[in-house]
Protein backbone atom coordinates (compact mmCIF):
# COMPACT_ATOMS: atom_id res chain seq x y z
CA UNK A 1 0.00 0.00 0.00
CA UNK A 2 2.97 2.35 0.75
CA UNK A 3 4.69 1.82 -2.62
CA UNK A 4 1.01 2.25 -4.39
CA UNK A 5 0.51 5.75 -2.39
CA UNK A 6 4.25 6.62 -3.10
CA UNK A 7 3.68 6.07 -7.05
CA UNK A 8 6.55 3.48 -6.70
CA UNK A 9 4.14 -0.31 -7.61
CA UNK A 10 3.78 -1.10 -11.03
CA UNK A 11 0.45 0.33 -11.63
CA UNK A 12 -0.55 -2.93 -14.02
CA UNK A 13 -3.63 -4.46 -12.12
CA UNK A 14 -4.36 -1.46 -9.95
CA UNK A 15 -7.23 0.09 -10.12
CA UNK A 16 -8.55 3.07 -8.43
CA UNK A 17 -7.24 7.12 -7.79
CA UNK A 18 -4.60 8.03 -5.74
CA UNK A 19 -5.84 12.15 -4.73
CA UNK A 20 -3.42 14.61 -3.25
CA UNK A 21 -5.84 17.35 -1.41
CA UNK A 22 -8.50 15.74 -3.78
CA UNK A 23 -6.06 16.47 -7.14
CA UNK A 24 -4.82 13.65 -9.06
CA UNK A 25 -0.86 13.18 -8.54
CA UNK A 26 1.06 14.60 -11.08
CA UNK A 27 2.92 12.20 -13.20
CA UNK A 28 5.92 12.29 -11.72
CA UNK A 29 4.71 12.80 -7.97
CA UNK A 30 8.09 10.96 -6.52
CA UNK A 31 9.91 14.12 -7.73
CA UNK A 32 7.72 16.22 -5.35
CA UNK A 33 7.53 13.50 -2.54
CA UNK A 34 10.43 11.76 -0.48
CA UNK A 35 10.71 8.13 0.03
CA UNK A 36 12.56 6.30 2.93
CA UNK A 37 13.23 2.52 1.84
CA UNK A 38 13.53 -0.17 5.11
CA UNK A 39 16.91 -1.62 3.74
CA UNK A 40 18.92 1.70 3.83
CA UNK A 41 20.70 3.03 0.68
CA UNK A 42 23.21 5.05 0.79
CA UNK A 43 26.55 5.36 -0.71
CA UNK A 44 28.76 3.45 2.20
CA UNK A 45 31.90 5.21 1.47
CA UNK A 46 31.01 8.31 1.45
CA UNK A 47 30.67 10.14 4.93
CA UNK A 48 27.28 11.26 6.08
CA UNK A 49 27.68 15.06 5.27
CA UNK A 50 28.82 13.75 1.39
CA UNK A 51 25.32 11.72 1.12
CA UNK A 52 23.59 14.96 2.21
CA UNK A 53 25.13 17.34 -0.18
CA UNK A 54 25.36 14.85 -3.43
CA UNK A 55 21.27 14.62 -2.46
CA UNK A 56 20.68 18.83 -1.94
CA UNK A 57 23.10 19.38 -5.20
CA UNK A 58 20.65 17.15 -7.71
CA UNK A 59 17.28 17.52 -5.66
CA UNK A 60 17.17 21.46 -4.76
CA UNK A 61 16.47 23.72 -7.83
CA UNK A 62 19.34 25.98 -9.45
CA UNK A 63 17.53 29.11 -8.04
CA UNK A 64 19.18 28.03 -4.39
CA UNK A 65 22.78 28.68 -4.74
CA UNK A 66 25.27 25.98 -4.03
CA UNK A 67 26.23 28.08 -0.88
CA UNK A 68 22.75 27.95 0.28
CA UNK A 69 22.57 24.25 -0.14
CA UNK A 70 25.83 23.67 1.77
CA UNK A 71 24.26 25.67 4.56
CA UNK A 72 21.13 23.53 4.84
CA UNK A 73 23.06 20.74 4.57
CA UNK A 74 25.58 21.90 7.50
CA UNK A 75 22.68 23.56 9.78
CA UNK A 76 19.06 22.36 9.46
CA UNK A 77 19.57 18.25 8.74
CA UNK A 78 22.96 17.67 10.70
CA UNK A 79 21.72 18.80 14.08
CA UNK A 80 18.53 16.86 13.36
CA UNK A 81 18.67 13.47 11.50
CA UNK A 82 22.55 12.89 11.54
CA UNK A 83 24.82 11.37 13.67
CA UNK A 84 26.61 8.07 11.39
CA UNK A 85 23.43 6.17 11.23
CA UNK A 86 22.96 4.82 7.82
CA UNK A 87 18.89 4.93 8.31
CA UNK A 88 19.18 8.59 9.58
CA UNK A 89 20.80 9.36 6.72
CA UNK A 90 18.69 8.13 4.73
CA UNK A 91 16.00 10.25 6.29
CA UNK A 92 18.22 13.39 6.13
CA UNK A 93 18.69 12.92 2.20
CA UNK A 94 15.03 12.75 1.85
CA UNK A 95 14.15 15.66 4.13
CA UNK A 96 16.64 18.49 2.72
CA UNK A 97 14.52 18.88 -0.23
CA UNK A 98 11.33 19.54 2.32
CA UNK A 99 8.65 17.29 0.56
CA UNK A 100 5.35 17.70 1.02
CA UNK A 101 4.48 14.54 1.63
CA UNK A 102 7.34 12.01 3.02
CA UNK A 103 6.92 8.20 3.18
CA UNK A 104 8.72 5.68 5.01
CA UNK A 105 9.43 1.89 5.32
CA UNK A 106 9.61 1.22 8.75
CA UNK A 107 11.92 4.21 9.83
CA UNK A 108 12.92 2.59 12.93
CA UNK A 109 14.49 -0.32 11.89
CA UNK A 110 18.17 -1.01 12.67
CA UNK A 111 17.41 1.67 15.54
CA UNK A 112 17.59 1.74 19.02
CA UNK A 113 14.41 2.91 21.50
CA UNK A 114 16.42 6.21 22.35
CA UNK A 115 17.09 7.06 18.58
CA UNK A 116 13.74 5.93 17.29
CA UNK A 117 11.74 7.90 19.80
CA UNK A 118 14.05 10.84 18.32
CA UNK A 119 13.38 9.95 14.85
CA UNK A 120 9.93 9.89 15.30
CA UNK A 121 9.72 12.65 17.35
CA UNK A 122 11.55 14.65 14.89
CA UNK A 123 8.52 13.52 11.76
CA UNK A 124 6.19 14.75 14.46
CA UNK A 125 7.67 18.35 14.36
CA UNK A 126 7.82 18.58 10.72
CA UNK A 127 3.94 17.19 10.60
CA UNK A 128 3.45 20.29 12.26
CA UNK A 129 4.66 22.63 9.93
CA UNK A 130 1.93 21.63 7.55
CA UNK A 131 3.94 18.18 5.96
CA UNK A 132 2.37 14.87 5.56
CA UNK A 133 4.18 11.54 6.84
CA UNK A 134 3.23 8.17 5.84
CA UNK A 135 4.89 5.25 7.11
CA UNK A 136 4.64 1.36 8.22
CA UNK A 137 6.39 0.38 11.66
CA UNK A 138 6.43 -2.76 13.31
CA UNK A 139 4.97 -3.07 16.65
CA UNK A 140 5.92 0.39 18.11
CA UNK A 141 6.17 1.49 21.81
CA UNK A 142 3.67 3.22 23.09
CA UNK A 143 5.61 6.61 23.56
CA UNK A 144 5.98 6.35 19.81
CA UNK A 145 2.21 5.47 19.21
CA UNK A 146 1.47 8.37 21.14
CA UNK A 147 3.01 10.49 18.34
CA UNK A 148 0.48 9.17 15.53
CA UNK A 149 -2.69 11.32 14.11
CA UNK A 150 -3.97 9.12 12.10
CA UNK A 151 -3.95 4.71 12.29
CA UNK A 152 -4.81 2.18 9.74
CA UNK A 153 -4.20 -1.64 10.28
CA UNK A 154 -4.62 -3.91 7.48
CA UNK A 155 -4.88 -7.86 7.15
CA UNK A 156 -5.22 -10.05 4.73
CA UNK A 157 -5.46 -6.89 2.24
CA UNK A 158 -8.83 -6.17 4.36
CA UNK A 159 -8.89 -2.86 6.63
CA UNK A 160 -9.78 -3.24 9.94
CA UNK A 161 -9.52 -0.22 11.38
CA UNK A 162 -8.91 3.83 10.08
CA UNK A 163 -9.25 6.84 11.57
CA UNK A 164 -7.71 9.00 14.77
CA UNK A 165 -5.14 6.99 16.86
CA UNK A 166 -6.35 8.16 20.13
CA UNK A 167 -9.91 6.85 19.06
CA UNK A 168 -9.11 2.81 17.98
CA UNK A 169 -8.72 1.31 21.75
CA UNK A 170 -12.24 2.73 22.11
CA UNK A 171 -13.47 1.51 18.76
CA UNK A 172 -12.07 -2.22 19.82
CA UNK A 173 -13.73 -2.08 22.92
CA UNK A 174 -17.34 -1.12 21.39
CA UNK A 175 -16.92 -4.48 19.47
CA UNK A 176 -15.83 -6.55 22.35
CA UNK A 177 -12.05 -6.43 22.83
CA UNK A 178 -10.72 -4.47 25.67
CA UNK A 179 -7.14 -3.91 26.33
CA UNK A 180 -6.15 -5.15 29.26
CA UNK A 181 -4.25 -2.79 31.55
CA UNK A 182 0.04 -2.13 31.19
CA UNK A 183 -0.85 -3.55 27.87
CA UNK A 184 0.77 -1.77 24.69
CA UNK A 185 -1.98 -0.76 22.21
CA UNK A 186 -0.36 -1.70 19.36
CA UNK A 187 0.80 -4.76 20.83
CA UNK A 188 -2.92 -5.24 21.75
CA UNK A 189 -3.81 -4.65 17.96
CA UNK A 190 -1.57 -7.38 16.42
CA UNK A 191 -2.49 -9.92 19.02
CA UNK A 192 -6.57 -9.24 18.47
CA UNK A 193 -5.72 -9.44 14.28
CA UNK A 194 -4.00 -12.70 14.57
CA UNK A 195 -6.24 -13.94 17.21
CA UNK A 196 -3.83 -15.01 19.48
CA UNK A 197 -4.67 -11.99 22.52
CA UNK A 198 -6.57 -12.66 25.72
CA UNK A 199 -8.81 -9.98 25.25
CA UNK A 200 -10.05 -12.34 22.06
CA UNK A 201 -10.65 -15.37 24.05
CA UNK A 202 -12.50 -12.91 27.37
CA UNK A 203 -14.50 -11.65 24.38
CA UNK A 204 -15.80 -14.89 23.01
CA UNK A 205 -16.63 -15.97 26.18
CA UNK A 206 -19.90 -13.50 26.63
CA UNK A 207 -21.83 -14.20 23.58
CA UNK A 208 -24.73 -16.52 23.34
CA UNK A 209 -23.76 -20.01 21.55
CA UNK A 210 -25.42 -18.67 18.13
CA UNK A 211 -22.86 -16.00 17.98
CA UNK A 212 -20.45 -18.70 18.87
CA UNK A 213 -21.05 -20.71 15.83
CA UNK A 214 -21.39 -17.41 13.39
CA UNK A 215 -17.80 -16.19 14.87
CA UNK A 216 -16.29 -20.02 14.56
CA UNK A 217 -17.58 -20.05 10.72
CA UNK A 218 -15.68 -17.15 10.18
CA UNK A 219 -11.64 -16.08 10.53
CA UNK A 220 -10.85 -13.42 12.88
CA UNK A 221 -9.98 -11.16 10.09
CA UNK A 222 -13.31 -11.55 8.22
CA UNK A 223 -15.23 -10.93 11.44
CA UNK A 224 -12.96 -7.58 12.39
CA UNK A 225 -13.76 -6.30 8.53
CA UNK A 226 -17.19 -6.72 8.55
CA UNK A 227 -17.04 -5.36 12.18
CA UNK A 228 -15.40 -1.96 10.76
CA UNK A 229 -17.66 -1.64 7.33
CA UNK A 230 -20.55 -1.20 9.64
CA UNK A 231 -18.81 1.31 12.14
CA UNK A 232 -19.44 4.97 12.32
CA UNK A 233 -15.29 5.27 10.90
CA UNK A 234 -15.84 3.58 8.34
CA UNK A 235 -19.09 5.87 7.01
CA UNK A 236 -17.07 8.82 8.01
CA UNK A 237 -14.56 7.71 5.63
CA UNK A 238 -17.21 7.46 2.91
CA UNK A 239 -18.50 10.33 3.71
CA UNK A 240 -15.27 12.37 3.48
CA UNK A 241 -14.49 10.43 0.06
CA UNK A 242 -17.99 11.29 -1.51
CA UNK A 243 -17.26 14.98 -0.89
CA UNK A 244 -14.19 14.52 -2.59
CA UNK A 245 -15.92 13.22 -5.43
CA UNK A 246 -18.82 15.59 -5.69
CA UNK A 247 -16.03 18.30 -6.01
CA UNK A 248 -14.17 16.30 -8.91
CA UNK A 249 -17.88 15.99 -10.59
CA UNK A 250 -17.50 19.44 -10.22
CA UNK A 251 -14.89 20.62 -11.78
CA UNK A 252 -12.77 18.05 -12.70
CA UNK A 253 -10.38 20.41 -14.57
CA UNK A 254 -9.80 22.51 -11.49
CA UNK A 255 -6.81 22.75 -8.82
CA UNK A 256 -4.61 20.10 -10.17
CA UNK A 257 -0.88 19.74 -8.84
CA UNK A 258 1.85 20.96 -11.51
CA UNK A 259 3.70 18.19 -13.08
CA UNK A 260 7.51 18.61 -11.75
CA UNK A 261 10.21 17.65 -13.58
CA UNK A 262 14.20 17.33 -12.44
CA UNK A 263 15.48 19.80 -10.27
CA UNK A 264 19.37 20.08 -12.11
CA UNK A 265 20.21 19.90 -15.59
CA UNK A 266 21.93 16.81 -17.23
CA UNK A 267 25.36 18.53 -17.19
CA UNK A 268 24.73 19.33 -13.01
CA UNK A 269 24.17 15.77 -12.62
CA UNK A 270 25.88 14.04 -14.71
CA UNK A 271 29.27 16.34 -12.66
CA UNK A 272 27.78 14.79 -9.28
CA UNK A 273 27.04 11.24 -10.03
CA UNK A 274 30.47 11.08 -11.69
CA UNK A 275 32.21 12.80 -8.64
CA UNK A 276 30.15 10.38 -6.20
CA UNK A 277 31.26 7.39 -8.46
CA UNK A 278 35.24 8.81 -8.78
CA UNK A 279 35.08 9.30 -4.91
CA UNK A 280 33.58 5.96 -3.75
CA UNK A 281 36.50 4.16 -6.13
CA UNK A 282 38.83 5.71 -4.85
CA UNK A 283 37.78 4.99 -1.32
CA UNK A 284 37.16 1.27 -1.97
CA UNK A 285 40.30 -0.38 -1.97
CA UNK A 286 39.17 -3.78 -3.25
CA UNK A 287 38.01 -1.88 -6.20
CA UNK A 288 40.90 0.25 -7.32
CA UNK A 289 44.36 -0.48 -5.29
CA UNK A 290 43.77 -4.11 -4.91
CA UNK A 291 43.05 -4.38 -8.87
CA UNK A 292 46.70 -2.54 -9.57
CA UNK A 293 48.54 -4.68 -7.40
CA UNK A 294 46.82 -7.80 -9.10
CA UNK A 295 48.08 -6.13 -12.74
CA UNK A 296 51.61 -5.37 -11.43
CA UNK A 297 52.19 -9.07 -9.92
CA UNK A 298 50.15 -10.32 -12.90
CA UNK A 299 52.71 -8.41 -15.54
CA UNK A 300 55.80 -9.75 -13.37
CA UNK A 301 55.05 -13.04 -14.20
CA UNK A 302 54.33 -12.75 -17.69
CA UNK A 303 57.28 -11.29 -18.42
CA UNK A 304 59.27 -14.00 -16.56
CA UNK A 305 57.73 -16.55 -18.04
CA UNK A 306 58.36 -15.23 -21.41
CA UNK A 307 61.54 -12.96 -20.58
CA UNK A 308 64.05 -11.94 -23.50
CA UNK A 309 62.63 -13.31 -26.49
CA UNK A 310 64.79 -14.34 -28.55
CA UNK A 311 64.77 -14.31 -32.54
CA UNK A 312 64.74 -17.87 -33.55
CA UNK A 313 62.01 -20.33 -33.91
CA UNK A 314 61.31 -20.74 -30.08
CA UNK A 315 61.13 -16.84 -30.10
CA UNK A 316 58.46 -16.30 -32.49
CA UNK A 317 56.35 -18.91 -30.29
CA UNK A 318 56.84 -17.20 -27.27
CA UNK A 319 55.63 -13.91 -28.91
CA UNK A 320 52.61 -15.37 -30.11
CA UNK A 321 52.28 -17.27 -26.38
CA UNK A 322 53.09 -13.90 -25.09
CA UNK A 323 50.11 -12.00 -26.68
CA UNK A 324 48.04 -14.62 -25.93
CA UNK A 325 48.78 -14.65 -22.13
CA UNK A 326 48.81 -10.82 -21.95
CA UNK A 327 45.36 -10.17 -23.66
CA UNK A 328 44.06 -13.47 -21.40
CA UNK A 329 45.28 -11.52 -18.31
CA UNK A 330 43.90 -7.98 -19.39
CA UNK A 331 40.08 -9.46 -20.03
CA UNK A 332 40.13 -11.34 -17.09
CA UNK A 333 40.82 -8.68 -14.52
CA UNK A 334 38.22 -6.68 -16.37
CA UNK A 335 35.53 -9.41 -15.39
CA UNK A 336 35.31 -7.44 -11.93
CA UNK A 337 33.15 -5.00 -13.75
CA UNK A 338 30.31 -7.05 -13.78
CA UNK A 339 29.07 -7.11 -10.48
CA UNK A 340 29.49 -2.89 -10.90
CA UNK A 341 25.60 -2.26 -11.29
CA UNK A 342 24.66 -5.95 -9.63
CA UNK A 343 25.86 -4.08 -6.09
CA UNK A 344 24.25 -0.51 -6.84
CA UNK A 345 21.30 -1.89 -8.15
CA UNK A 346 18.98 -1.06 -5.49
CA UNK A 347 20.45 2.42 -4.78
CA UNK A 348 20.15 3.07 -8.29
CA UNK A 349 16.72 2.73 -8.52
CA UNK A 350 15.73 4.36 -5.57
CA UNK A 351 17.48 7.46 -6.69
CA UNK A 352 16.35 7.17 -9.95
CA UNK A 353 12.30 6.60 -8.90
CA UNK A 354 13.19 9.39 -6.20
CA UNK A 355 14.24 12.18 -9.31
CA UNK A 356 17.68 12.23 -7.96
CA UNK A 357 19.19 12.25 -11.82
CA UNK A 358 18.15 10.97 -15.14
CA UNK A 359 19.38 7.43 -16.26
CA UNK A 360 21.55 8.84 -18.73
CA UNK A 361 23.40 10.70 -16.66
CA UNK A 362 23.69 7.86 -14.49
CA UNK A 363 25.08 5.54 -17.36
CA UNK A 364 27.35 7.83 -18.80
CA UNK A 365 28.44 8.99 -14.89
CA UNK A 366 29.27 4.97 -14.69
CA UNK A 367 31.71 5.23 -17.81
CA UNK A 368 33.50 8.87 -17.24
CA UNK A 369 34.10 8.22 -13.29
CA UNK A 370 34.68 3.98 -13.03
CA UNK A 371 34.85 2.09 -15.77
CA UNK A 372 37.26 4.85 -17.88
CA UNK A 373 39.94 5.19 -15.24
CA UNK A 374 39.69 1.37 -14.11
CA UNK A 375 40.14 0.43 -17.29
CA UNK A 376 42.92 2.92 -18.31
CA UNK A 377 45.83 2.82 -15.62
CA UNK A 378 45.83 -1.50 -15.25
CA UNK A 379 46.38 -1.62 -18.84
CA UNK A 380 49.20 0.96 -19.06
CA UNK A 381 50.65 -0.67 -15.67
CA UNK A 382 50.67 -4.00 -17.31
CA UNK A 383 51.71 -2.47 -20.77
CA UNK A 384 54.96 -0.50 -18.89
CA UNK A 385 55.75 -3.60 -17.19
CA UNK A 386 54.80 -6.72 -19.66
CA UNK A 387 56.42 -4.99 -22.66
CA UNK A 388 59.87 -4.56 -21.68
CA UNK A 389 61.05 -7.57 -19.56
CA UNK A 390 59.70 -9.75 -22.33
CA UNK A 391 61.65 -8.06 -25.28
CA UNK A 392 59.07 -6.75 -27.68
CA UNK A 393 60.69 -4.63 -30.56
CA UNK A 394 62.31 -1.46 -28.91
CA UNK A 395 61.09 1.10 -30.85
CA UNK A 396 58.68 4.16 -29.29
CA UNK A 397 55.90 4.14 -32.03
CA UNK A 398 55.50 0.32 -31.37
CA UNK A 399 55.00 0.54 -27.43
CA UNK A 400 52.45 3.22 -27.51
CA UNK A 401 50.51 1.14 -30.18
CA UNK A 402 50.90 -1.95 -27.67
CA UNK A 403 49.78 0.33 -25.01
CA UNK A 404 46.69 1.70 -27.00
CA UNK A 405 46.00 -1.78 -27.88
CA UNK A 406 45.70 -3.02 -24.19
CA UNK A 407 43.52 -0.08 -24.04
CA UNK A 408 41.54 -0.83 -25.96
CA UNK A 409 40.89 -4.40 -25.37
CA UNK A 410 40.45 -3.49 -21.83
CA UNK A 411 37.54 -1.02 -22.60
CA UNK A 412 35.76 -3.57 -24.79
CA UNK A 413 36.09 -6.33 -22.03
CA UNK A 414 34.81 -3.84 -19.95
CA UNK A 415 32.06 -2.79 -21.59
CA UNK A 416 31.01 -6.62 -22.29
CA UNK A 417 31.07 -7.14 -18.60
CA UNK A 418 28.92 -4.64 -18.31
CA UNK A 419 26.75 -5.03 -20.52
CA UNK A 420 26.57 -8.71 -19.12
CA UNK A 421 25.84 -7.66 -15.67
CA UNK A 422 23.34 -4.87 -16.08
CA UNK A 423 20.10 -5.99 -14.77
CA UNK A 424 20.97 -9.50 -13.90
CA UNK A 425 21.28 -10.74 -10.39
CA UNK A 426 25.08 -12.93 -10.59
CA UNK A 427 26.54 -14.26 -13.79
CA UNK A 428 30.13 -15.90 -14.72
CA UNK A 429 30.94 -14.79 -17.80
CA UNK A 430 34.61 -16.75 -18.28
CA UNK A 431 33.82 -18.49 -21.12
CA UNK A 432 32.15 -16.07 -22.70
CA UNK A 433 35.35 -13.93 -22.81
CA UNK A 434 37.24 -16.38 -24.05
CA UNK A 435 35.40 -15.80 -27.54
CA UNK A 436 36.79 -12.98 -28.35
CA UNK A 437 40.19 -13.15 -27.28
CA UNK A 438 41.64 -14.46 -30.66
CA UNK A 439 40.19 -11.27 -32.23
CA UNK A 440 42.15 -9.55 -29.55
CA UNK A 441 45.65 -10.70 -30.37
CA UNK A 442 45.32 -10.21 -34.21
CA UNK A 443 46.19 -6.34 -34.12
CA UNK A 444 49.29 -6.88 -31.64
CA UNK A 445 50.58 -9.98 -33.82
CA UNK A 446 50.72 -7.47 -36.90
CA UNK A 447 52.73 -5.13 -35.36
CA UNK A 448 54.84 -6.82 -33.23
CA UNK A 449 55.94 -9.82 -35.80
CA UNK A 450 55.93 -7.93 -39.00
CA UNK A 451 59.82 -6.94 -40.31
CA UNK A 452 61.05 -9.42 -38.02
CA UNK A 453 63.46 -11.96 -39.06
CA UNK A 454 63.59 -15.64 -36.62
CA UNK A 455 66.19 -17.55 -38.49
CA UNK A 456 69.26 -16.00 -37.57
CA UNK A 457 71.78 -14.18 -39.17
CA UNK A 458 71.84 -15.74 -42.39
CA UNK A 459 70.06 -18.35 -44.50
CA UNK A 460 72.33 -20.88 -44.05
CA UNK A 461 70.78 -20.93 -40.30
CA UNK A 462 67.25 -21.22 -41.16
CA UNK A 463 66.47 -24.77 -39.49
CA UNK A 464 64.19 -26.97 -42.04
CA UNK A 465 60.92 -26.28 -42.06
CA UNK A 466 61.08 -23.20 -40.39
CA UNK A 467 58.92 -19.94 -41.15
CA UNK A 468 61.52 -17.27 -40.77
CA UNK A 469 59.62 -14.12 -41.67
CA UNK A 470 57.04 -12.92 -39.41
CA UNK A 471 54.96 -11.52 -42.31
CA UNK A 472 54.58 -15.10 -43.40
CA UNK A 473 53.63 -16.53 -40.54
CA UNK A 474 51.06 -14.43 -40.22
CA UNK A 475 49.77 -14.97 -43.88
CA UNK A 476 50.22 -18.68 -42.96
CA UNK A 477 47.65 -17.41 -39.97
CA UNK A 478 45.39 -15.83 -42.62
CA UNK A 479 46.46 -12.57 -41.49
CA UNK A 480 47.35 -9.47 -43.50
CA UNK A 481 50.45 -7.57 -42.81
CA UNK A 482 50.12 -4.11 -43.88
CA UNK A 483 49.04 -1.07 -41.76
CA UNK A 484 45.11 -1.28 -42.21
CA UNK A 485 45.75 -4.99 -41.09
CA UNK A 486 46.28 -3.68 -37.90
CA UNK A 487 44.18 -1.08 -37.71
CA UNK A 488 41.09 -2.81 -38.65
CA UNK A 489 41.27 -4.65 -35.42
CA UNK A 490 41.20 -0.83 -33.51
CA UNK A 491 38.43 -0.19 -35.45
CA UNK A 492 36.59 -3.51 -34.64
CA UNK A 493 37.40 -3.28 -30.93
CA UNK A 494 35.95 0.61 -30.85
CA UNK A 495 32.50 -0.78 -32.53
CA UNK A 496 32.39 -3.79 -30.09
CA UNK A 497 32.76 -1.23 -27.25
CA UNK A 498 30.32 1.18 -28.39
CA UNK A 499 27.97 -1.64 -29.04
CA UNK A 500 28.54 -3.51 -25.44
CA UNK A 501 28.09 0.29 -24.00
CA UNK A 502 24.88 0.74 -26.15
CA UNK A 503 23.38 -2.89 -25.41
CA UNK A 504 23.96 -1.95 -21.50
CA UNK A 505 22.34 1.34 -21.66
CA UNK A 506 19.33 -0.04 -23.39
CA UNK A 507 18.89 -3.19 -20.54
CA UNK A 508 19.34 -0.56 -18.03
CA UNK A 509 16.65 1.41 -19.90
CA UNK A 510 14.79 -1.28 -19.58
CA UNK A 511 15.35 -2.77 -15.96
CA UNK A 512 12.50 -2.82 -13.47
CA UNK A 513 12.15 0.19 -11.45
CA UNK A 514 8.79 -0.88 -9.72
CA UNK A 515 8.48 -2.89 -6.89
């Protein structure tokens, strides 16, 4: 029911209006309106004020000045809703933008009495400044039920009770279940819905055996709905809705709330996603340090394994090995890029439902700030390391097109992985790499084995049998030997990437966003 009131359920099968003040919501109400999920998200590695300010900078409009939305951030929220607590936080990123209406998932979950009292305490202020709160909670104490204005309790998808708080003990005692004293009333509430309470059993004592059998032919739910559609809350609720109504008979076309769109432009938030993502790579040291190290120890032993080779037979094998083991190594420690959206799913589409940014600037925010740079420095660290200790042709223009090729390889890799992972829950994708690796090794054979010469110094050297030229081997490969031989392969490996990037924008496009 909270997701349906939020605008955050698929609306296939749902039938009926949801009516702000009696208006229709706008279509994209969840810009207007704040939403507080039970399993907090929030970007763990960056600190609390960083959360606050990434959600002012995107959600506040670009008449506040950045210095104004620093000083909300640093005044009004920290005092109140702060503190290191992931699930305040996640309350302060939905309050700076002062919604109208704020829901939440069971805000006090993960919190202790002391800090949930606050909390609550806290939504109670802001109620009275003329802001509605919705929310669930589970079996709240009573200095917390206290707070409420307003109760509904649901079962079964039947409602058994709505209307005032301070008025539902009184309404369960006019149809036979008291509350016994020291009892908790919401306590009380569960126990007389599941049927498990004392007060159920005192109650079922009184009644005449008739009523006995009409209660026992009915659950307890069934009898506490019918009990409710025939109370004087529920026809005040009908009541109130048929006024609503007659006004919308009215004039249908009246008051209606103005549809809101984003708060930033793309540019504003496609420089804030990508600064979130740069900052929590950096600060994640599985992610980026760890991945380094694995490249440098990773490029040591490659080039021991195939160190110094040599220009004979055995050396143009170990080239060929050599490519093969280097572009093996730079696809596989690009694999790690799959679980990239798999872990920020769920933040993603909370921000995304909650108008935070558009979903282009969070793809493109994705590329410029994580996959870019963590595909960029491993290769050149393996290139710089890989290319010299195993004795590649020593000339400048050949390294840098090694270096570009790793590059390369590791953006389409990359971008594959990505395009694996996006909207899927876990996947291994080994095998599928290994597909494409031959495709990857055909630009660096070119240019490393071309104008090389593997028989020695002279013909009378050349062992029998042996292909001596590296141009013929690789015609004997059924690969060409001039310049667009090699850069065909560029070419190919810039389309793959662009169409791995293009087929994970479109299944993030399409990804579920409802619940």
């Amino acid at each position: 029911l909270l997701d349906v009131l939020a605008g955050r359920k698929d609306p296939a099968g749902l039938s009926g209006d949801v009516l702000i003040d009696g208006a229709p919501q706008p279509a994209n109400f969840k810009c207007i309106s704040g939403y507080v999920v039970q399993d907090d998200v929030v970007m763990g590695n960056l600190t609390v004020r960083e959360n606050l300010l990434f959600s002012a900078a995107l959600r506040l409009p670009t008449s506040i000045s950045f210095k104004d939305k620093e000083e909300r951030v640093g005044t009004e929220l920290i005092r109140g809703v702060s503190g290191g607590e992931r699930k305040r936080t996640s309350i302060g990123m939905e309050l700076i933008t002062e919604p109208p209406v704020l829901f939440l998932d069971e805000p006090t979950t993960g919190l202790d009495a002391s800090t949930s009292s606050a909390v609550l305490i806290l939504l109670k202020r802001l109620s009275r400044r003329g802001r509605t709160m919705i929310f669930s909670i589970h079996q709240p104490r009573y200095s917390i039920f206290k707070l409420f204005d307003s109760l509904t309790l649901l079962a079964a998808g039947k409602m058994m009770y709505h209307g005032p708080a301070n008025a539902a003990l009184a309404y369960f005692s006019s149809i036979g279940y008291q509350c016994e004293a020291y009892t908790n009333p919401p306590d009380f509430f569960l126990d007389v819905i599941n049927g498990d309470s004392t007060a159920v059993a005192a109650s079922r004592a009184g009644p005449s055996r008739d009523d006995q059998d009409d209660v026992a032919d009915k659950t307890v739910v069934d009898t506490l709905s019918v009990s409710y559609l025939g109370s004087t809350q529920y026809q005040s609720v009908q009541d109130a809705l048929r006024n609503i109504e007659d006004r919308r008979g009215t004039n249908r076309n009246g008051r209606r709330m103005e549809s809101i769109t984003y708060a930033t432009s793309f540019f504003t938030q496609l420089y804030w996603v990508t600064k979130r993502t740069f900052k929590n790579l950096i600060r994640n040291p599985q992610a980026s340090v760890a991945q380094i190290l694995v490249c440098i120890i990773l490029g040591l032993v490659a080039g021991a394994i195939f160190f110094g080779a040599k220009l004979d037979p055995t050396g143009m094998q170990n080239r060929v090995g050599s490519l093969f083991f280097v572009i093996n190594e730079v696809c596989f420690y690009s694999v790690s890029t799959i679980e990239l959206f798999i872990k920020e799913k769920k933040l993603f589409i909370h921000q995304y439902t909650s108008g935070y940014y558009r979903l282009s600037a969070y793809f493109f925010s994705i590329i410029l700030g994580d996959l870019i740079p963590m595909a960029t420095v491993p290769a050149i660290t393996f290139s710089l390391i890989t290319y010299w200790m195993i004795g590649y042709q020593r000339l400048p223009g050949n390294f840098f097109f090694f270096m570009f090729t790793l590059i390369m390889v590791s953006y389409t890799s990359t971008a594959m992985a990505l395009a694996v992972g996006t909207g899927m829950e876990s996947v291994g994708m080994a095998s599928l790499l290994l597909t494409i690796y031959f495709i990857f090794m055909m630009a660096l054979q070119v240019k490393e084995l071309r104008g090389l010469y593997f028989c020695g110094d002279s013909l009378n050297q050349k062992p029998y049998g042996a292909v001596c030229y590296g141009e013929a081997y690789l015609c004997g490969q059924g690969i060409g030997y001039d310049n667009w031989a090699m850069w065909e392969n560029i070419v190919a490996l810039g389309c793959m990437t662009v169409i791995f990037l293009s087929i994970a924008g479109i299944k993030l496009h399409t990804i579920k966003k409802f619940t």
